[in-house]
C-alpha atoms as a PDB file:
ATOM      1  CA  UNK A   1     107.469 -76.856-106.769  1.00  0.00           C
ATOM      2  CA  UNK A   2     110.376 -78.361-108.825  1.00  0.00           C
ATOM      3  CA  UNK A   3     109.933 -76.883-112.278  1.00  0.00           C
ATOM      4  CA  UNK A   4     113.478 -76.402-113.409  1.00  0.00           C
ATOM      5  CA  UNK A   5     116.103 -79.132-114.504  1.00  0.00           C
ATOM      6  CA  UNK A   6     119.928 -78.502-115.496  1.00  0.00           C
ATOM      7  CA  UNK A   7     121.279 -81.275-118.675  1.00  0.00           C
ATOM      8  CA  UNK A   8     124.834 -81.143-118.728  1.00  0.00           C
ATOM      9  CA  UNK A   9     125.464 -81.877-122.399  1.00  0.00           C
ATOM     10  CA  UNK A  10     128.956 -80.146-123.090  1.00  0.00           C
ATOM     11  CA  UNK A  11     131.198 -83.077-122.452  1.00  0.00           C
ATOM     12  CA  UNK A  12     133.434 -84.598-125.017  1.00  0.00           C
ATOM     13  CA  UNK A  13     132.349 -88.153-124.619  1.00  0.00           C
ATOM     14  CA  UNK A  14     135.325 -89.904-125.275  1.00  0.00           C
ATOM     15  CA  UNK A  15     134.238 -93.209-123.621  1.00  0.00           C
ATOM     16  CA  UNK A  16     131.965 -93.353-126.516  1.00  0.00           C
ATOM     17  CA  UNK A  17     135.031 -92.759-129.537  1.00  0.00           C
ATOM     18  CA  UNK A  18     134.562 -93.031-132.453  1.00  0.00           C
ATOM     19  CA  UNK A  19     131.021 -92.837-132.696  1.00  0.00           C
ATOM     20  CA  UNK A  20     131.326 -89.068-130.430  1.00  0.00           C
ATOM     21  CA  UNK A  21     133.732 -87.601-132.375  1.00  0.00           C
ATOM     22  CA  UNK A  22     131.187 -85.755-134.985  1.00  0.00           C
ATOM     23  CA  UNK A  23     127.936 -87.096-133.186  1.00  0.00           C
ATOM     24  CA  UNK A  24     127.587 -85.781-129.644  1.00  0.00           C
ATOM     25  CA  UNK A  25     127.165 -88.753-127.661  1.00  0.00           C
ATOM     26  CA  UNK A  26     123.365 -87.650-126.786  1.00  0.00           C
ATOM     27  CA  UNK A  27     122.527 -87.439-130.116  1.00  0.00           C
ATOM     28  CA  UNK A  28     123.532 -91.323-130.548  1.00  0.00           C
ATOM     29  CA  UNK A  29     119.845 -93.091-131.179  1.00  0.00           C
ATOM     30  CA  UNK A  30     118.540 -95.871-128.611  1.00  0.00           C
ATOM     31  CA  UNK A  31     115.739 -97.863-130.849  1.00  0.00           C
ATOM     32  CA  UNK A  32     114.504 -94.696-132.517  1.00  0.00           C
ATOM     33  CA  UNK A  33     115.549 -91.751-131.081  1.00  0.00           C
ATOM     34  CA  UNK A  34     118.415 -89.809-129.108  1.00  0.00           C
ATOM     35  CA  UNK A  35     119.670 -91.128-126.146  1.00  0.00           C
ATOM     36  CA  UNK A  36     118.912 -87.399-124.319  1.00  0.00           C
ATOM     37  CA  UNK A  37     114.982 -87.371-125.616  1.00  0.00           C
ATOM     38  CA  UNK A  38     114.274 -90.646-123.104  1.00  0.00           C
ATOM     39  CA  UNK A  39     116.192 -88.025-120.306  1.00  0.00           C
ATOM     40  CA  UNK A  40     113.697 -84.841-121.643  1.00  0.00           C
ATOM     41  CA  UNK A  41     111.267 -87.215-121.497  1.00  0.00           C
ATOM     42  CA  UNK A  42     111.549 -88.571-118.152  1.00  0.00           C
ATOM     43  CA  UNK A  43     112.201 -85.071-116.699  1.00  0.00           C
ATOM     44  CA  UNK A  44     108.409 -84.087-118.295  1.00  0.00           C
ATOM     45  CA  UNK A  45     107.145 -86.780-117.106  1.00  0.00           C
ATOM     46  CA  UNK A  46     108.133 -85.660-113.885  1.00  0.00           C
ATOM     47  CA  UNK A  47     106.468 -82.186-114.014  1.00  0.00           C
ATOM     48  CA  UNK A  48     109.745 -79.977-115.201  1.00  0.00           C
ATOM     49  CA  UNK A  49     108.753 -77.221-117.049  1.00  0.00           C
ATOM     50  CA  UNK A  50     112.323 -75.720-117.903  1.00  0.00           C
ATOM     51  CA  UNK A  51     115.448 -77.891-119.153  1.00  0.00           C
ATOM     52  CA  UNK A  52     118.078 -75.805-119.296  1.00  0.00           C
ATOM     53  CA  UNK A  53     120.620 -77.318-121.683  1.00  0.00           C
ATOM     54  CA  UNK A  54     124.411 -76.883-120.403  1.00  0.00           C
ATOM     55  CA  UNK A  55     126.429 -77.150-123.977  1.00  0.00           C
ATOM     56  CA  UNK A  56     128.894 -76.325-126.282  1.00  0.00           C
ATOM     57  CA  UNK A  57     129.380 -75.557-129.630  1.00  0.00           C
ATOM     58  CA  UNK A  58     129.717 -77.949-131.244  1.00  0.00           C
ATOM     59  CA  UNK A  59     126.241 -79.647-129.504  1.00  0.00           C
ATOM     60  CA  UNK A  60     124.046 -77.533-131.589  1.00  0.00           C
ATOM     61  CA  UNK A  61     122.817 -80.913-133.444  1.00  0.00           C
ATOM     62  CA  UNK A  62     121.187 -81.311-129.582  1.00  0.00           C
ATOM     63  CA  UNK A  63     119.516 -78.104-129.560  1.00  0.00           C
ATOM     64  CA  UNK A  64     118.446 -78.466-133.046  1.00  0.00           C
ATOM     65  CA  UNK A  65     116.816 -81.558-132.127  1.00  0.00           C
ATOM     66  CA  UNK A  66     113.860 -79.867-129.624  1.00  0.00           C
ATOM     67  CA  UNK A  67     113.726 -76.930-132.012  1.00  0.00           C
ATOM     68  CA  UNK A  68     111.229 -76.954-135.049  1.00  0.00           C
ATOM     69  CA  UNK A  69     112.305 -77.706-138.878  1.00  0.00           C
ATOM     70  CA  UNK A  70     109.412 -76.196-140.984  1.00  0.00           C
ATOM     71  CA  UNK A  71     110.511 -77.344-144.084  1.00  0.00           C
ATOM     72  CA  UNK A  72     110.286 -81.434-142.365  1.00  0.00           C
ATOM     73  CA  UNK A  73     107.491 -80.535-141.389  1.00  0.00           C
ATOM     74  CA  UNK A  74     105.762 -79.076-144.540  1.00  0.00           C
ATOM     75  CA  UNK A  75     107.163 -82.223-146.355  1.00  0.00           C
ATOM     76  CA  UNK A  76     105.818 -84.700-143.879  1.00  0.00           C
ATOM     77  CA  UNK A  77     102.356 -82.965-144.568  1.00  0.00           C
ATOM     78  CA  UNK A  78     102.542 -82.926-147.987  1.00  0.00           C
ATOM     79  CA  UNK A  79     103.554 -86.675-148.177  1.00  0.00           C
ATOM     80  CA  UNK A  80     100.391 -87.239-145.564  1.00  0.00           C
ATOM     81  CA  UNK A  81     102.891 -89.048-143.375  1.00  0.00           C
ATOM     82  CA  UNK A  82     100.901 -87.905-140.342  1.00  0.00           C
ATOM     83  CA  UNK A  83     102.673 -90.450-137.734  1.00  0.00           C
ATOM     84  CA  UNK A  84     105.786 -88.961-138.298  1.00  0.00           C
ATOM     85  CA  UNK A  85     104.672 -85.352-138.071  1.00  0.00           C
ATOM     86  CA  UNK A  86     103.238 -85.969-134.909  1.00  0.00           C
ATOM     87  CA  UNK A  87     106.590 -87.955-134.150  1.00  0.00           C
ATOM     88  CA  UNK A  88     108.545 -84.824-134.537  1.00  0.00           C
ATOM     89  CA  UNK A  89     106.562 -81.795-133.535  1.00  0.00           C
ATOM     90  CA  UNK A  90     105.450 -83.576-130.126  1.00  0.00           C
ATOM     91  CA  UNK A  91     108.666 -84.650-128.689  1.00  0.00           C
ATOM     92  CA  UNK A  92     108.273 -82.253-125.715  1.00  0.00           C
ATOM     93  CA  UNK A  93     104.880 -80.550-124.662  1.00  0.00           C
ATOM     94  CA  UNK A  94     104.357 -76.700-125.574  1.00  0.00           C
ATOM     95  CA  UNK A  95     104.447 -75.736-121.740  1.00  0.00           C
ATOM     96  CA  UNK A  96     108.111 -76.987-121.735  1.00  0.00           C
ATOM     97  CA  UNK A  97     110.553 -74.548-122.339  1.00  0.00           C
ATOM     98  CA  UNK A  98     114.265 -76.002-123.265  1.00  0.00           C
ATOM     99  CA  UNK A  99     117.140 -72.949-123.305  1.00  0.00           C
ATOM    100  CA  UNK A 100     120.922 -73.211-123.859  1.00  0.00           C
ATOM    101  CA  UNK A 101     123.789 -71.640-121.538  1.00  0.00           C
ATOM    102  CA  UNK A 102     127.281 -72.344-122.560  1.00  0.00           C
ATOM    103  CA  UNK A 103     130.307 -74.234-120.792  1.00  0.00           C
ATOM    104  CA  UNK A 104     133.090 -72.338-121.705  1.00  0.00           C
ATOM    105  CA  UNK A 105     135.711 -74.562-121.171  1.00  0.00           C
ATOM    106  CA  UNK A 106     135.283 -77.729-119.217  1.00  0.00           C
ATOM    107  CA  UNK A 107     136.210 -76.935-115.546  1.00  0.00           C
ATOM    108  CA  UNK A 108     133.863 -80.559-113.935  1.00  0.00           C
ATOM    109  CA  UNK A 109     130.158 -81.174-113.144  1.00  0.00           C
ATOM    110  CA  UNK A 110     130.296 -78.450-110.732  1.00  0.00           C
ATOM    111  CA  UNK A 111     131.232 -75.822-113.105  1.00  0.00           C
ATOM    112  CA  UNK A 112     128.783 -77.056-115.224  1.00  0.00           C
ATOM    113  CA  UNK A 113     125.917 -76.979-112.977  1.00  0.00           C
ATOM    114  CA  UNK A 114     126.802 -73.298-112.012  1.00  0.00           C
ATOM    115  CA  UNK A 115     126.941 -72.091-115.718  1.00  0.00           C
ATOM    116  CA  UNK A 116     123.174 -72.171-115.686  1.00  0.00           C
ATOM    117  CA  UNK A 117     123.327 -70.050-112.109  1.00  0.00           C
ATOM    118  CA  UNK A 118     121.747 -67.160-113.774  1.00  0.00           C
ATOM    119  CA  UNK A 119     118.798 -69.062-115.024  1.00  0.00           C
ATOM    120  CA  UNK A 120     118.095 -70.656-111.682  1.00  0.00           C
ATOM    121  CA  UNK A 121     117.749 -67.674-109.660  1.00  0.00           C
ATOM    122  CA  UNK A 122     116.024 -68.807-106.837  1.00  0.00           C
ATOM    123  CA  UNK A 123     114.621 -71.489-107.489  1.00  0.00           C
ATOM    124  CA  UNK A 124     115.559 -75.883-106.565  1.00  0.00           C
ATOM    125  CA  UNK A 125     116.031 -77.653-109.434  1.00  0.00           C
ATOM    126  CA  UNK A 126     117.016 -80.869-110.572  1.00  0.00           C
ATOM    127  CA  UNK A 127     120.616 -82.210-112.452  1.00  0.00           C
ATOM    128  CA  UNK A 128     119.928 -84.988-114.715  1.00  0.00           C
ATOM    129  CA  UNK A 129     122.961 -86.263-115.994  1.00  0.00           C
ATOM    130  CA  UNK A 130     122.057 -87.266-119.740  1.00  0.00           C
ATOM    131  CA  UNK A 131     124.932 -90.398-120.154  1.00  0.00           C
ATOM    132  CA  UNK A 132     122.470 -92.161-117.399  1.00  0.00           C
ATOM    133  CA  UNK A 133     118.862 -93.475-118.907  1.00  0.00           C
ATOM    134  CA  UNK A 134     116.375 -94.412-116.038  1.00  0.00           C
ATOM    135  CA  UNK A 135     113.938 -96.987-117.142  1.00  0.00           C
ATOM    136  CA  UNK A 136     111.280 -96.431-114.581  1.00  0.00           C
ATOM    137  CA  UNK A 137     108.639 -99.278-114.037  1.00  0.00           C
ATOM    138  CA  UNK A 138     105.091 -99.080-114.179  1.00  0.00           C
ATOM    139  CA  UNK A 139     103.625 -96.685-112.390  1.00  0.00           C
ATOM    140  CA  UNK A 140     106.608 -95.569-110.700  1.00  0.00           C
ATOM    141  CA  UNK A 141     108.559 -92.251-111.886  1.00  0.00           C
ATOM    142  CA  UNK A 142     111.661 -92.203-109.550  1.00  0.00           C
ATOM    143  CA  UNK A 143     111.911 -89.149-110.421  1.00  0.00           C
ATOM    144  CA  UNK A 144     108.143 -87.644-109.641  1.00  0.00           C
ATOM    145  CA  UNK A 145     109.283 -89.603-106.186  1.00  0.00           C
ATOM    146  CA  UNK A 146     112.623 -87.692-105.477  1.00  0.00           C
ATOM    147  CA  UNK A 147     110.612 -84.459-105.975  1.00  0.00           C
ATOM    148  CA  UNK A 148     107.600 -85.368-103.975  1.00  0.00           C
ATOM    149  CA  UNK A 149     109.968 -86.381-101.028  1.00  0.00           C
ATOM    150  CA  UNK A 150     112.091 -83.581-101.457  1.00  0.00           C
ATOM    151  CA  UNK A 151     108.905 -81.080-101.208  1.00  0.00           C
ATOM    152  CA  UNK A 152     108.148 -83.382 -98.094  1.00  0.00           C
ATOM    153  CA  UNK A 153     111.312 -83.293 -96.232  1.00  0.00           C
ATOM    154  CA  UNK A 154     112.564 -80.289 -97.778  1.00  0.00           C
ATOM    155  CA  UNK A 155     116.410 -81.859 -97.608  1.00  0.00           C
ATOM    156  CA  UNK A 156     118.277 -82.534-101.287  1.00  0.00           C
ATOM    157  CA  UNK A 157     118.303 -85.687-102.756  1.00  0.00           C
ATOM    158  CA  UNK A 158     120.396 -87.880-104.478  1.00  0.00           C
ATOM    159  CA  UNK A 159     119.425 -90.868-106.623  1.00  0.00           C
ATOM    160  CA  UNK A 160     120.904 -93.709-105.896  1.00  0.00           C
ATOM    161  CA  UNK A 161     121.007 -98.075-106.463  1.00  0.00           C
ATOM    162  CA  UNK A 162     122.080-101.042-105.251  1.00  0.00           C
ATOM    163  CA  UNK A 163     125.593-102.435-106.921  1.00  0.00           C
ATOM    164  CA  UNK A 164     126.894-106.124-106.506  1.00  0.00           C
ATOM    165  CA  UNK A 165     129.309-106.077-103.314  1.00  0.00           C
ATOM    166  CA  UNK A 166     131.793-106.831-105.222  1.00  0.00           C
ATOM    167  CA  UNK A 167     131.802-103.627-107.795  1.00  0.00           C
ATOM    168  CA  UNK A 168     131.322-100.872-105.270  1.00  0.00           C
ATOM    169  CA  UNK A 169     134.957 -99.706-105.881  1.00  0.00           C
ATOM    170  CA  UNK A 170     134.144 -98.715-109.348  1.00  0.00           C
ATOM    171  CA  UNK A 171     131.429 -96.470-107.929  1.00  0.00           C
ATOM    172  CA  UNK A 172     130.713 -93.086-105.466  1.00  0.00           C
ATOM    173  CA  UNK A 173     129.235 -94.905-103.149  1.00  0.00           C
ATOM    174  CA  UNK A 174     126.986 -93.207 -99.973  1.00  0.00           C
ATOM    175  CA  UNK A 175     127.053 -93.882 -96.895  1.00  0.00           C
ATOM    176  CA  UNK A 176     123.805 -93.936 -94.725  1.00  0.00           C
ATOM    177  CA  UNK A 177     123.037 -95.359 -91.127  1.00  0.00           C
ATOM    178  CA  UNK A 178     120.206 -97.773 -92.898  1.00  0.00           C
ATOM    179  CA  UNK A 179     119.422 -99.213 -96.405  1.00  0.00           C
ATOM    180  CA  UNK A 180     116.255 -97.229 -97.439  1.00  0.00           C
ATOM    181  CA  UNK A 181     113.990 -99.267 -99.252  1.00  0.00           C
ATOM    182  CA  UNK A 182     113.265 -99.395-102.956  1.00  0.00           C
ATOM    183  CA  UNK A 183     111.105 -95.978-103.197  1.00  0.00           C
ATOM    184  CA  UNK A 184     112.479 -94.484 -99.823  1.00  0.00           C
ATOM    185  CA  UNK A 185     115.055 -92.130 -98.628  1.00  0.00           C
ATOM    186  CA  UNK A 186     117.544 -92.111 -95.837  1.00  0.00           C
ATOM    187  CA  UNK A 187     119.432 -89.453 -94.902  1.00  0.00           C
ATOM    188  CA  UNK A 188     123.779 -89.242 -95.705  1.00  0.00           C
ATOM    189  CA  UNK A 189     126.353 -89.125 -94.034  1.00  0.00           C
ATOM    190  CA  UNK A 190     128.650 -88.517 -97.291  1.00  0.00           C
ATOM    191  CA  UNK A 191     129.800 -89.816-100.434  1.00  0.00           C
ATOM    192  CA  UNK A 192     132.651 -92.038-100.671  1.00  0.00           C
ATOM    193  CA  UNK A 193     134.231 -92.270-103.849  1.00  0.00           C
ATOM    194  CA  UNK A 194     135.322 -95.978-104.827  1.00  0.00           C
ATOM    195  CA  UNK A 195     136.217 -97.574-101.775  1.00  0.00           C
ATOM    196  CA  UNK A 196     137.776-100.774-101.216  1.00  0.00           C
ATOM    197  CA  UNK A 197     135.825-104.053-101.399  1.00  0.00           C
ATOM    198  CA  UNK A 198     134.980-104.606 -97.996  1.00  0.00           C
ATOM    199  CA  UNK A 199     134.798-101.274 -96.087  1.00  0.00           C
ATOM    200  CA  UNK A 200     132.353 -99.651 -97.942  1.00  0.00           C
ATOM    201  CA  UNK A 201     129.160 -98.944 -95.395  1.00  0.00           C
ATOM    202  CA  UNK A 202     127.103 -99.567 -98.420  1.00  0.00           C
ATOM    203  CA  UNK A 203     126.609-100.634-101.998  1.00  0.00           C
ATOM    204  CA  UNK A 204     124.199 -97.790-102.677  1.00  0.00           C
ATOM    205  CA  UNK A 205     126.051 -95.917-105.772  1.00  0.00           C
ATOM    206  CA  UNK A 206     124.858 -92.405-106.912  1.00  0.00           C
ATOM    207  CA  UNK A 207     123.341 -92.757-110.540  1.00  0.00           C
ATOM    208  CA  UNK A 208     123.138 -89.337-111.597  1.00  0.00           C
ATOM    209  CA  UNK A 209     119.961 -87.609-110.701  1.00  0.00           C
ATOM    210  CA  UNK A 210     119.760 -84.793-108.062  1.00  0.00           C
ATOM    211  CA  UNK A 211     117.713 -82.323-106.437  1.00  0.00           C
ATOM    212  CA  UNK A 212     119.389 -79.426-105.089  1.00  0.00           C
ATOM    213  CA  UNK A 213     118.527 -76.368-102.934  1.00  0.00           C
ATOM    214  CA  UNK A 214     119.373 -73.002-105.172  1.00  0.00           C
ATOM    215  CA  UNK A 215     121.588 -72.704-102.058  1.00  0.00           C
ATOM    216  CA  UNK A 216     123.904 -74.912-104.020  1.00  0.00           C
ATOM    217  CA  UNK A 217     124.764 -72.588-106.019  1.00  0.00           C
ATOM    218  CA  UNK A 218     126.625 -70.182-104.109  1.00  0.00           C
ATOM    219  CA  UNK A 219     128.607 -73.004-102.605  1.00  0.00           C
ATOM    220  CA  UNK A 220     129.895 -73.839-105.787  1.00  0.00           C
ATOM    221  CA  UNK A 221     130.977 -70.163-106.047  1.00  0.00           C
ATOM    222  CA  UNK A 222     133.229 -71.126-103.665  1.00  0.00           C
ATOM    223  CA  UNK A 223     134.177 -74.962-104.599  1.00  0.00           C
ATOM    224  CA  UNK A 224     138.027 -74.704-104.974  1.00  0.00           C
ATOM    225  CA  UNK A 225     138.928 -77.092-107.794  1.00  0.00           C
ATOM    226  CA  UNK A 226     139.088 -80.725-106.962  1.00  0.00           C
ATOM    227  CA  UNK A 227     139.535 -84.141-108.321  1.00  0.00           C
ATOM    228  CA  UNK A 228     141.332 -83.776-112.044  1.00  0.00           C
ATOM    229  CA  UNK A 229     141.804 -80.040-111.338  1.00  0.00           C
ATOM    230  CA  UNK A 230     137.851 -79.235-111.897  1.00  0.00           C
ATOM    231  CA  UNK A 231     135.258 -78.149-109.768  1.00  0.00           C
ATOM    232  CA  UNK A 232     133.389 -81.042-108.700  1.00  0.00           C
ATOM    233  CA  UNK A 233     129.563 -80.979-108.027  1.00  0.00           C
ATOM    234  CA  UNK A 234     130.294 -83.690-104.916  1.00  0.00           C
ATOM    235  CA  UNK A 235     132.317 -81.117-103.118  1.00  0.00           C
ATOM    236  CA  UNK A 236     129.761 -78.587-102.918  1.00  0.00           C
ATOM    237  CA  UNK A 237     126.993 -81.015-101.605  1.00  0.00           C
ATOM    238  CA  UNK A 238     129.696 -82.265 -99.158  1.00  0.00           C
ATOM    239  CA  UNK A 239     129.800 -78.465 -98.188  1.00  0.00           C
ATOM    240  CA  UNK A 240     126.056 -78.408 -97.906  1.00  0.00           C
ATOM    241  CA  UNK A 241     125.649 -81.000 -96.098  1.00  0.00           C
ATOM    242  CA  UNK A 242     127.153 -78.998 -93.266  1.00  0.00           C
ATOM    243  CA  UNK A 243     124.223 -76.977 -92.956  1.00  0.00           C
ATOM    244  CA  UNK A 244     121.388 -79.382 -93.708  1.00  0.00           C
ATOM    245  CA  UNK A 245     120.506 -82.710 -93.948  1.00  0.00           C
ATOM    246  CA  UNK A 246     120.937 -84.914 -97.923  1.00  0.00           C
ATOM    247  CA  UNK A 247     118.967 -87.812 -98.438  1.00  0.00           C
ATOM    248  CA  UNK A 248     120.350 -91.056-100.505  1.00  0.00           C
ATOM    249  CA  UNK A 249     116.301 -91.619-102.743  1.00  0.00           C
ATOM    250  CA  UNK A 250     116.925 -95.504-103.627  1.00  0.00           C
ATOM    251  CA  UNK A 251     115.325 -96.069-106.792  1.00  0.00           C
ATOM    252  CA  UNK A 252     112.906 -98.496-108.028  1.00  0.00           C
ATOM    253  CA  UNK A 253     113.687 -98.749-111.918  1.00  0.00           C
ATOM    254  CA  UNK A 254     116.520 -99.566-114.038  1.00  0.00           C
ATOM    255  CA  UNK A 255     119.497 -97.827-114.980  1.00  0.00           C
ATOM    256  CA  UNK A 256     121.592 -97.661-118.330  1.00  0.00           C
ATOM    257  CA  UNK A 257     125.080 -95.785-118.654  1.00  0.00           C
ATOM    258  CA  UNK A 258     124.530 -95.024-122.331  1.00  0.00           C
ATOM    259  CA  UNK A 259     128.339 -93.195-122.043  1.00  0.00           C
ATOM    260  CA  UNK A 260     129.821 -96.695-122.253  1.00  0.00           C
ATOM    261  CA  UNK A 261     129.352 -98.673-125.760  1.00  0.00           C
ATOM    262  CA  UNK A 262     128.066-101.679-123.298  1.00  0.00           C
ATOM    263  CA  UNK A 263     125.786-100.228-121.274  1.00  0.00           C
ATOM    264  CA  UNK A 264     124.309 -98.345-124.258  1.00  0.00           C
ATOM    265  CA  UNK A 265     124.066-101.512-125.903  1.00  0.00           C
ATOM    266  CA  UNK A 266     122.112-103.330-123.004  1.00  0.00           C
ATOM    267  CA  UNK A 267     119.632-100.075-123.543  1.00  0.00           C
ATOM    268  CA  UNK A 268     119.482-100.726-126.987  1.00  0.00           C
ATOM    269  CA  UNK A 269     117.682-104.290-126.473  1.00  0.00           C
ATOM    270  CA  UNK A 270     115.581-103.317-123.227  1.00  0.00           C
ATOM    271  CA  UNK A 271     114.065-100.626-124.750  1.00  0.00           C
ATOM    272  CA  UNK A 272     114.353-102.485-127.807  1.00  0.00           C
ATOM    273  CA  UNK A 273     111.973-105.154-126.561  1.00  0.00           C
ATOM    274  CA  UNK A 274     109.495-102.978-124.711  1.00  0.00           C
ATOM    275  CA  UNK A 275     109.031-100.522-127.810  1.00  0.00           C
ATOM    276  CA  UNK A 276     105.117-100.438-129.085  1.00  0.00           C
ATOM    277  CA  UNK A 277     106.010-100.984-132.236  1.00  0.00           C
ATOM    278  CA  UNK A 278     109.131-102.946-133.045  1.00  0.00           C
ATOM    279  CA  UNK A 279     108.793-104.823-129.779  1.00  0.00           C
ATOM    280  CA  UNK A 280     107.648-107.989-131.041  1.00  0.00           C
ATOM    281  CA  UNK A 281     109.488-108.337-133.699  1.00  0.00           C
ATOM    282  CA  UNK A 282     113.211-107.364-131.757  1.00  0.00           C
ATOM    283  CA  UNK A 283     111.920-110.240-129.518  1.00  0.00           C
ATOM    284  CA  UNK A 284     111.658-112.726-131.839  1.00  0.00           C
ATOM    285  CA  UNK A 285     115.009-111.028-133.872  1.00  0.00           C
ATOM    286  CA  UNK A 286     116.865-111.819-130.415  1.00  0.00           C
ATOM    287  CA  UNK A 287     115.266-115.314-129.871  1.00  0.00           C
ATOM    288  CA  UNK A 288     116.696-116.444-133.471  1.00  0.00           C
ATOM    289  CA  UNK A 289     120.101-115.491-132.940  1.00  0.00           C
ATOM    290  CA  UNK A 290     119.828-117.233-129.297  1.00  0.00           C
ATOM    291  CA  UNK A 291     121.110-113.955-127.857  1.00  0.00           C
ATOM    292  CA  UNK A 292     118.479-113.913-124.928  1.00  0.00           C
END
């Protein structure tokens, strides 16, 4: 069973400046709370027991988050503001365990990844990368899905979704023998990163959720550095994929890069609408400015 997941949270997140540069880009709120709670959330949801926080110092506003504040706490009780007290000391369940391992200096995804080596052992485990919110739909947690077909198939998989044809060189894009289905996976025959309009063999781009063999792990050992001198996390599952097979998992919900101001700002008014509470109200907020 998949019970571990890896966060990388140490980057800089200068696509986000000037908002990152004393707020780690996580920490910035979507509706009502941090962008990386919807990721904790959705890896929960999924049955992870273990997130294992990849940081650096100065993220400790992220671990502070998931940790408790007693003195909150004792105020929100005295106050008899119950809601939020059950807001804050319920953000993850009590079986979930979420650690911290440092990134020393920033050496790529790969590096990253293999920072939390010791805490892995032996075990598969998932990378969530916490710029990307997945906004599953109804009864569907692409996520639970990856992990049920990984446990099925026992090959890796990578998350992936459909991009306009005319966008896929702006994207690591993979390339399979067949377009799985919404919900499906099909097995890779590699990543291609940006190709040219026209030659791709797909518009499938990966979207930044995996599930990786512990194997992984001492491939990335020996990743040589890459792409902008680091070690890259696509290298090593290239190298993997010499010894077994890595399936594309097309997803069925919606995706948000909440590392760019506008993609962060579309998840600001889809989440925004679909809140319990505000919902409504955003709706008709949006419908008087004619911004729908």
């Amino acid at each position: 069973m998949i019970k571990k997941a890896i966060l990388p949270v140490a980057g800089l997140g200068t696509r986000f400046l000037p908002a990152s540069k004393a707020i780690p880009k996580e920490m910035v709120t979507v509706v009502d709370r941090p962008a990386i709670e919807y990721v904790v959330r959705e890896a929960v949801a999924a049955g992870i027991e273990q997130i294992i926080l990849v940081t650096h110092s100065s993220k400790a506003s992220i671990e502070n988050h998931f940790d408790r504040n007693f003195e909150l706490e004792h105020s929100l009780k005295q106050k008899n503001k119950l809601d939020l007290l059950a807001e804050i000391t319920n953000i993850v369940p009590e079986h979930v365990s979420i650690i911290s391992v440092r990134q020393p200096e920033p050496l790529g995804l790969g590096h990253a990844v293999l920072c939390a080596k010791d805490v892995i052992g032996e075990d598969d485990f998932v990378v969530l990368l916490p710029d990307v919110l997945v906004k599953n739909q109804v009864h569907h947690n692409d996520l639970t899905n990856m992990i049920k077909r990984y446990e099925e198939s026992n090959a890796a998989q990578i998350m992936v979704e459909s991009v306009p044809d005319h966008l896929v060189d702006q994207y690591g894009i993979v390339d399979v023998a067949s377009i799985p289905s919404e919900g499906q996976s099909e097995v890779m025959r590699g990543i291609v990163e940006k190709p040219a309009i026209g030659i791709a063999s797909s518009n499938l781009s990966v979207i930044g959720r995996y599930i990786l063999p512990a194997r992984i792990m001492q491939l990335l050992e020996k990743t040589p550095r890459g792409a902008g001198n680091e070690i890259q996390l696509t290298d090593a599952i290239a190298m993997l994929q010499k010894e077994a097979n890595i399936e594309a998992y097309r997803m069925q919900g919606q995706t948000f890069d909440c590392g760019s101001k506008l993609g962060y700002l579309k998840a600001v008014l889809h989440y925004g609408v679909d809140h319990p509470v505000l919902g409504d109200e955003f709706k008709s907020m949006i419908k008087a400015l004619d911004l729908s």
